[in-house]
C-alpha atoms as a PDB file:
ATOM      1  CA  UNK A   1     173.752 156.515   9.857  1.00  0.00           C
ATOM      2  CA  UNK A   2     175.717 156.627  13.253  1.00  0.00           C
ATOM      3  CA  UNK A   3     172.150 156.689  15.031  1.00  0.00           C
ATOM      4  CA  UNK A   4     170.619 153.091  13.865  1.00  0.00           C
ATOM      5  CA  UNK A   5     172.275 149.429  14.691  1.00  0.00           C
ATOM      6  CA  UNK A   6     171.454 146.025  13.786  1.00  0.00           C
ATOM      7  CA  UNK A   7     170.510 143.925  16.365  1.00  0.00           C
ATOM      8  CA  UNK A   8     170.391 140.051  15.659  1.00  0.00           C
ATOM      9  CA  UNK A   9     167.537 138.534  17.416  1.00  0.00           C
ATOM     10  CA  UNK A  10     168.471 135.939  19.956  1.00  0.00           C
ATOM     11  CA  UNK A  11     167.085 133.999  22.594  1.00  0.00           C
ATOM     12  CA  UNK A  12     168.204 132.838  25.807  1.00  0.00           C
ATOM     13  CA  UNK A  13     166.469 130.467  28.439  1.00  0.00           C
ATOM     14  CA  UNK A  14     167.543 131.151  31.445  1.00  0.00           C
ATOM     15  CA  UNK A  15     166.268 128.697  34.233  1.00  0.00           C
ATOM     16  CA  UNK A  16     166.541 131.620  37.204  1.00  0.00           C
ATOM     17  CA  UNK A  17     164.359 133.830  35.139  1.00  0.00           C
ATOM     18  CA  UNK A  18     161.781 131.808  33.656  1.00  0.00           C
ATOM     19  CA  UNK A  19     160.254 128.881  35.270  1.00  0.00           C
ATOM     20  CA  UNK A  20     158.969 126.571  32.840  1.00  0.00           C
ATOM     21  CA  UNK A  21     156.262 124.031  33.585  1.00  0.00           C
ATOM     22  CA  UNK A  22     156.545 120.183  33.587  1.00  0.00           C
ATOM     23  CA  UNK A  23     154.362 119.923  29.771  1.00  0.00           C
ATOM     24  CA  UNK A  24     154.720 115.632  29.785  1.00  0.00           C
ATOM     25  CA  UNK A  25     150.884 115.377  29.952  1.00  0.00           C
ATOM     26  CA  UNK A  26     149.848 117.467  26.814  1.00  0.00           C
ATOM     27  CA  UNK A  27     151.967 119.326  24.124  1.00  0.00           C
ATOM     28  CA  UNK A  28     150.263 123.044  24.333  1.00  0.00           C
ATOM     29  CA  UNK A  29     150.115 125.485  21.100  1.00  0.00           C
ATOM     30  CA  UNK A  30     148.640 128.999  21.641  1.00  0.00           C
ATOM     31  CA  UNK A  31     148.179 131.871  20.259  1.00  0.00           C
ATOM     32  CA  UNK A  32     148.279 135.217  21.837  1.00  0.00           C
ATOM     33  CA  UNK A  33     146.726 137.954  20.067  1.00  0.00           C
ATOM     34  CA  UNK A  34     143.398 139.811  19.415  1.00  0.00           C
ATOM     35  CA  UNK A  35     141.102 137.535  17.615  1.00  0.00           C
ATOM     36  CA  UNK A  36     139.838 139.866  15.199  1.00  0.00           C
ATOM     37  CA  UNK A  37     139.589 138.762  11.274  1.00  0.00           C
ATOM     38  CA  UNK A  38     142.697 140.082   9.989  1.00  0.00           C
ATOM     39  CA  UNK A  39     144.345 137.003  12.153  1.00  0.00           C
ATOM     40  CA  UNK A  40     142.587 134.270  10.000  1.00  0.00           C
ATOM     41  CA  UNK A  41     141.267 132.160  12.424  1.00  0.00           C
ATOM     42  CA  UNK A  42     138.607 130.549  10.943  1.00  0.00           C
ATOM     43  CA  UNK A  43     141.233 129.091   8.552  1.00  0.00           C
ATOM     44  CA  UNK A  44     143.586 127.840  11.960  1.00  0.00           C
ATOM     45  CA  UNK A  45     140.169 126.432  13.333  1.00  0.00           C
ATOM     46  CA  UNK A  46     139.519 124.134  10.307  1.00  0.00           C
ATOM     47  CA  UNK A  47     143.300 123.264  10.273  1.00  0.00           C
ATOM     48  CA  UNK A  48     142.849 122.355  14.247  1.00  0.00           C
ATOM     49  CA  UNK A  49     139.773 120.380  13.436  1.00  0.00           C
ATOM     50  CA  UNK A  50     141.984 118.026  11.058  1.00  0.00           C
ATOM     51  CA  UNK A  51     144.732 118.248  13.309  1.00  0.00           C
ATOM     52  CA  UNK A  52     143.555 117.973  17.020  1.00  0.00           C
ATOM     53  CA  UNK A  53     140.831 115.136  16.613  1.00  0.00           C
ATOM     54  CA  UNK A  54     143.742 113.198  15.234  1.00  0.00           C
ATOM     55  CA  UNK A  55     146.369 114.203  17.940  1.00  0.00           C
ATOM     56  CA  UNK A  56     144.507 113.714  21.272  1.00  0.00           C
ATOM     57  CA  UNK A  57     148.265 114.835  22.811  1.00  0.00           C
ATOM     58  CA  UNK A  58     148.146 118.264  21.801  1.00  0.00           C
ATOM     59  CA  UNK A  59     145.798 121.392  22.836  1.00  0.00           C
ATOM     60  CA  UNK A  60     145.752 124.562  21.541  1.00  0.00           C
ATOM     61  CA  UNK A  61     144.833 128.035  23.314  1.00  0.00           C
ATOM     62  CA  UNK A  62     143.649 130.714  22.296  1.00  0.00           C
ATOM     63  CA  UNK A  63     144.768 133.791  24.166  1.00  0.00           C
ATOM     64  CA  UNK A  64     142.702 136.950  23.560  1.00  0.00           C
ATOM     65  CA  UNK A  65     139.155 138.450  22.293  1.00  0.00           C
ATOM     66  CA  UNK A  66     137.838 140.328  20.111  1.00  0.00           C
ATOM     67  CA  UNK A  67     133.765 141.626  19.250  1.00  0.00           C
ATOM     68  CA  UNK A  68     131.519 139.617  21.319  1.00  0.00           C
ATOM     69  CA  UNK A  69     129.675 138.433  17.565  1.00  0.00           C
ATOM     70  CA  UNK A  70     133.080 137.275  16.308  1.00  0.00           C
ATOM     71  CA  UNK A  71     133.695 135.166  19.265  1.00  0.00           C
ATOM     72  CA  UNK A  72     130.472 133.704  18.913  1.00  0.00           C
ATOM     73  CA  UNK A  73     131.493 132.514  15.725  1.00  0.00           C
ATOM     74  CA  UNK A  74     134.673 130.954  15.998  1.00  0.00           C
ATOM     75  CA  UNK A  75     132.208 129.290  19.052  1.00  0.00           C
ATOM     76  CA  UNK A  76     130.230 128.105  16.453  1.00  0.00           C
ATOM     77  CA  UNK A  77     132.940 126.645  14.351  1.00  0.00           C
ATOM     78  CA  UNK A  78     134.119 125.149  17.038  1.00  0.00           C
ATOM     79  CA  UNK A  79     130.960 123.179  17.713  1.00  0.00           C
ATOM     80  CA  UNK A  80     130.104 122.725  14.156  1.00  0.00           C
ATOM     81  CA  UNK A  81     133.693 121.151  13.352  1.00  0.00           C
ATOM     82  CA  UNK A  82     133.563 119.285  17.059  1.00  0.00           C
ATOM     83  CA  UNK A  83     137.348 120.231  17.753  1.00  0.00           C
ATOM     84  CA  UNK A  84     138.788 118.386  20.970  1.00  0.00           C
ATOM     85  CA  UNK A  85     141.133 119.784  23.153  1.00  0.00           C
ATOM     86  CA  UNK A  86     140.554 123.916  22.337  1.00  0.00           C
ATOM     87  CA  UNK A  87     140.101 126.460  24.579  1.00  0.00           C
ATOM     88  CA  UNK A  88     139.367 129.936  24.602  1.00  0.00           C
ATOM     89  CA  UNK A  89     140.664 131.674  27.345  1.00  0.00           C
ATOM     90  CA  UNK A  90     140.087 135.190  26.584  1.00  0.00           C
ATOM     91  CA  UNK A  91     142.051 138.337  27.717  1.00  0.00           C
ATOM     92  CA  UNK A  92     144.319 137.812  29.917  1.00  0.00           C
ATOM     93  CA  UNK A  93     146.579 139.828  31.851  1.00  0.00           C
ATOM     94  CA  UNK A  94     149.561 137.454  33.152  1.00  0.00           C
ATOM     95  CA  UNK A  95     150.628 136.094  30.025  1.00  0.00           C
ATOM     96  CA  UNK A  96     154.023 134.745  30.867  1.00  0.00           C
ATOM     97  CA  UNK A  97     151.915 131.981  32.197  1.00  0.00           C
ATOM     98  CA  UNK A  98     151.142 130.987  28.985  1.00  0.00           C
ATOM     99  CA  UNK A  99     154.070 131.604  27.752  1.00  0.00           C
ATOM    100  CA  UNK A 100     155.869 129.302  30.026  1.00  0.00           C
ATOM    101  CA  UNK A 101     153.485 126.803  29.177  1.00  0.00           C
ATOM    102  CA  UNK A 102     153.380 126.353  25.590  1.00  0.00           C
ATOM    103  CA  UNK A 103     155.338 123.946  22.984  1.00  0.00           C
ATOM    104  CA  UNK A 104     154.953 126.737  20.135  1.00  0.00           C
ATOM    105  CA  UNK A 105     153.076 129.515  18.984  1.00  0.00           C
ATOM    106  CA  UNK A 106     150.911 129.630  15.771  1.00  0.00           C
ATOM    107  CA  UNK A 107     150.471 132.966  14.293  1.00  0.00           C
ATOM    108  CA  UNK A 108     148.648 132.499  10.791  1.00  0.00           C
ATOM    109  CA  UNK A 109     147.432 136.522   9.833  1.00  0.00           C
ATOM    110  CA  UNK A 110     146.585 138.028   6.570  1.00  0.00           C
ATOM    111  CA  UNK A 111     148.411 141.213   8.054  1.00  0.00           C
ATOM    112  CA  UNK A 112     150.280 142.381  10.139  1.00  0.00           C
ATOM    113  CA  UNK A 113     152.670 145.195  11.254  1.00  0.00           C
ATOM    114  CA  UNK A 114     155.342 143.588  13.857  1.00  0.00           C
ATOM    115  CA  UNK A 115     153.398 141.338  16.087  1.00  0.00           C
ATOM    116  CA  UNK A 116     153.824 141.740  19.642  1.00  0.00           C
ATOM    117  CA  UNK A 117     153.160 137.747  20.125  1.00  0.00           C
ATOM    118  CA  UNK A 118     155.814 137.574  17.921  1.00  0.00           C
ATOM    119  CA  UNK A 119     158.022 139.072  19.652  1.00  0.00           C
ATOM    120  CA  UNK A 120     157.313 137.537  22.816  1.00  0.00           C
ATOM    121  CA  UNK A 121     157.976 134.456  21.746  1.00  0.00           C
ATOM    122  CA  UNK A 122     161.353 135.019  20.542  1.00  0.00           C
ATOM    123  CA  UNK A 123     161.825 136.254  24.184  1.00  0.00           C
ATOM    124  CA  UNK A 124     160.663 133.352  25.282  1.00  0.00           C
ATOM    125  CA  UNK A 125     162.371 130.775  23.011  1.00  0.00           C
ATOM    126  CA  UNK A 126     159.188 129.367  22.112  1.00  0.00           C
ATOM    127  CA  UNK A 127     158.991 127.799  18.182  1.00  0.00           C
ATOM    128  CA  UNK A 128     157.195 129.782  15.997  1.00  0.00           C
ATOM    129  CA  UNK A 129     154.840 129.397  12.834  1.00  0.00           C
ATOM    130  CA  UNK A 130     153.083 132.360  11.003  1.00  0.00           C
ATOM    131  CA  UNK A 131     152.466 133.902   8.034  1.00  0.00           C
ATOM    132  CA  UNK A 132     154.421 135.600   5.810  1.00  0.00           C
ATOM    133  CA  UNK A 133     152.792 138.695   5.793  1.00  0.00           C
ATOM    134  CA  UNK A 134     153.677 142.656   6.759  1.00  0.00           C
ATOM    135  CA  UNK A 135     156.411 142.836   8.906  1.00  0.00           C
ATOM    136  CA  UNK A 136     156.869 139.319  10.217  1.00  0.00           C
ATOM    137  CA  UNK A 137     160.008 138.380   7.601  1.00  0.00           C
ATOM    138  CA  UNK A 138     161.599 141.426   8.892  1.00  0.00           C
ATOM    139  CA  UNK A 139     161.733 140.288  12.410  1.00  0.00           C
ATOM    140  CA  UNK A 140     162.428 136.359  11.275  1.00  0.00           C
ATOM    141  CA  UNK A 141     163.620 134.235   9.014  1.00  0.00           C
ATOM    142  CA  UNK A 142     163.598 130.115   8.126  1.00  0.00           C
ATOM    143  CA  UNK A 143     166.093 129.465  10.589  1.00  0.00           C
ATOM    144  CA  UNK A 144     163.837 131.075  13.462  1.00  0.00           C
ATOM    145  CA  UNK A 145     160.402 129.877  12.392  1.00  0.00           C
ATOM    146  CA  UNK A 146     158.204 127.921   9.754  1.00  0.00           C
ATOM    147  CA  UNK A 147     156.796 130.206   7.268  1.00  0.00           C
ATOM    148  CA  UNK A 148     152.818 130.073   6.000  1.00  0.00           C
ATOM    149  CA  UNK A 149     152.635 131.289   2.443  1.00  0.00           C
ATOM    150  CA  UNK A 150     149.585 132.516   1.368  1.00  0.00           C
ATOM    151  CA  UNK A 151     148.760 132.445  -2.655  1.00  0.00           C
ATOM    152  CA  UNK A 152     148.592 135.938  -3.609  1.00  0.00           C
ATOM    153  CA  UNK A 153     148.980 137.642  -0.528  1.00  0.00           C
ATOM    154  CA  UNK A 154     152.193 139.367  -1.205  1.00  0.00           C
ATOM    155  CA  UNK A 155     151.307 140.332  -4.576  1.00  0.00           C
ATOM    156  CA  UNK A 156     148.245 142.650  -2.553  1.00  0.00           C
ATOM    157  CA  UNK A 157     150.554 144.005   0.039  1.00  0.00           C
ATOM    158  CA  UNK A 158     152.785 145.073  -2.813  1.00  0.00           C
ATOM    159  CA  UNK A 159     149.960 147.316  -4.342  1.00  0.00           C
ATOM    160  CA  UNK A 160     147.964 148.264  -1.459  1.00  0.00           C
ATOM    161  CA  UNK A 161     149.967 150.741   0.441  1.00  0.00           C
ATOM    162  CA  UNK A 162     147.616 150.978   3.393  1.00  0.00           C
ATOM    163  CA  UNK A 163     144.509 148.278   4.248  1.00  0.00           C
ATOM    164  CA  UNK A 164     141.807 149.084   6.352  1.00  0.00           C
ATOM    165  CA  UNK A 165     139.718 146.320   5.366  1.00  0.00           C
ATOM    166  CA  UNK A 166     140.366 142.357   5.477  1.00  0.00           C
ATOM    167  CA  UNK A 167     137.612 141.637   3.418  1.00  0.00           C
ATOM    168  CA  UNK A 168     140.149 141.343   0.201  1.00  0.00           C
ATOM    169  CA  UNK A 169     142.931 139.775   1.648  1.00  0.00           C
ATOM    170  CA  UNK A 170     140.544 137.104   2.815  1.00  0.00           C
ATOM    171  CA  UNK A 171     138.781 136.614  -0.484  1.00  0.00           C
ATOM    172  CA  UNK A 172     142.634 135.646  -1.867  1.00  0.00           C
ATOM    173  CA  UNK A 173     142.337 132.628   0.549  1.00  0.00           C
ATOM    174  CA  UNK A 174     139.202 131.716  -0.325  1.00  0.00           C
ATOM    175  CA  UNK A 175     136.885 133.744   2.269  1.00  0.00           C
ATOM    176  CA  UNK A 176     133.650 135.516   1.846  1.00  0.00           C
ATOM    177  CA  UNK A 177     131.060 137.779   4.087  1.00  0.00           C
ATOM    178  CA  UNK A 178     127.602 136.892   4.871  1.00  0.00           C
ATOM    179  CA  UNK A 179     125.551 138.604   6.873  1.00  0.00           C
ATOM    180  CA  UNK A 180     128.223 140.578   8.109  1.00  0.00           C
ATOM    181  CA  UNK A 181     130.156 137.164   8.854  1.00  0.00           C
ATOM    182  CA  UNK A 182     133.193 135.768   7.332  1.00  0.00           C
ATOM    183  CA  UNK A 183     132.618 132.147   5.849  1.00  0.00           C
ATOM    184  CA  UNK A 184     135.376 129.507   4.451  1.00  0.00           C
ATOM    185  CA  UNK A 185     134.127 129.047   0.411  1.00  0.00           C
ATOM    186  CA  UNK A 186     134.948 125.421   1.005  1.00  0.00           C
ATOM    187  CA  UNK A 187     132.772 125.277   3.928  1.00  0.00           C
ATOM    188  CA  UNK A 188     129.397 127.052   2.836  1.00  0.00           C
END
């Protein structure tokens, strides 16, 4: 007992450490994270298609890579869906850049164990919305971020000790694989 502590998680800005940029131009969202299929993007990129060709103000980066065939995918979303003001920036090794530069951070994973982009953005003070999946209502609550509730996903987590494959977590939100690809139901 004497060996663990509770630590509340708080964040400070402090102007002499962090130098944030002038954002008046364009709100920025990101995401920083491998883009693999356990992070649900294909659902994020159909939510940015509705969202960013309505808000010309906003743009939304995504920080990261995965498999060179997934990329090409959320590519081809991307063109399919004609989304405005996305970009892909791939991995990148000075993230505080990013960081600095973005209005909030959208996390939206079937799974997950305690995200690192998670974390950074607490450090950073940055607004965060995600999924409430795995670990990430251990590390916040309502007061720190907006919650994404997925139908059914907690339900799996509770029976499924260990996952080693997506595929069923997606098919709860409406997901399937063809061709070794994952497709949005709604969409095919």
């Amino acid at each position: 007992k004497s060996k663990f502590i509770k630590l509340i998680n708080y964040s400070i800005k402090k102007d002499n450490i962090y130098t944030f940029i002038n954002k008046i131009n364009k709100k920025k969202i990101g995401m920083i994270s491998r883009l693999s299929e356990d992070k649900n993007i294909p659902m994020l990129l159909l939510a940015l298609s509705k969202f960013l060709n309505n808000h010309d103000e906003y743009e939304f980066y995504f920080i990261g890579d995965d498999s060179k065939n997934i990329m090409d995918y959320y590519y081809l979303i991307v063109k399919k869906l004609n989304i405005k003001n996305i970009f892909f920036k791939g991995y990148q090794k000075n993230i505080e850049y990013y960081y600095s530069i973005f209005d909030f951070i959208i996390l939206p994973s079937v799974s997950e164990g305690c995200s690192y982009n998670l974390i950074e953005s607490m450090l950073y003070g940055i607004p965060i919305i995600t999924s409430d999946v795995g670990g990430n209502h251990e590390i916040l609550n309502e007061k720190r971020c907006i919650f994404i509730n997925y139908d059914g996903i907690k339900d799996f987590e509770s029976k499924n000790f260990y996952i080693n494959n997506y595929i069923q977590q997606l098919d709860i939100l409406g997901y399937f694989v063809l061709d070794n690809k994952i497709t949005n139901k709604l969409n095919s």
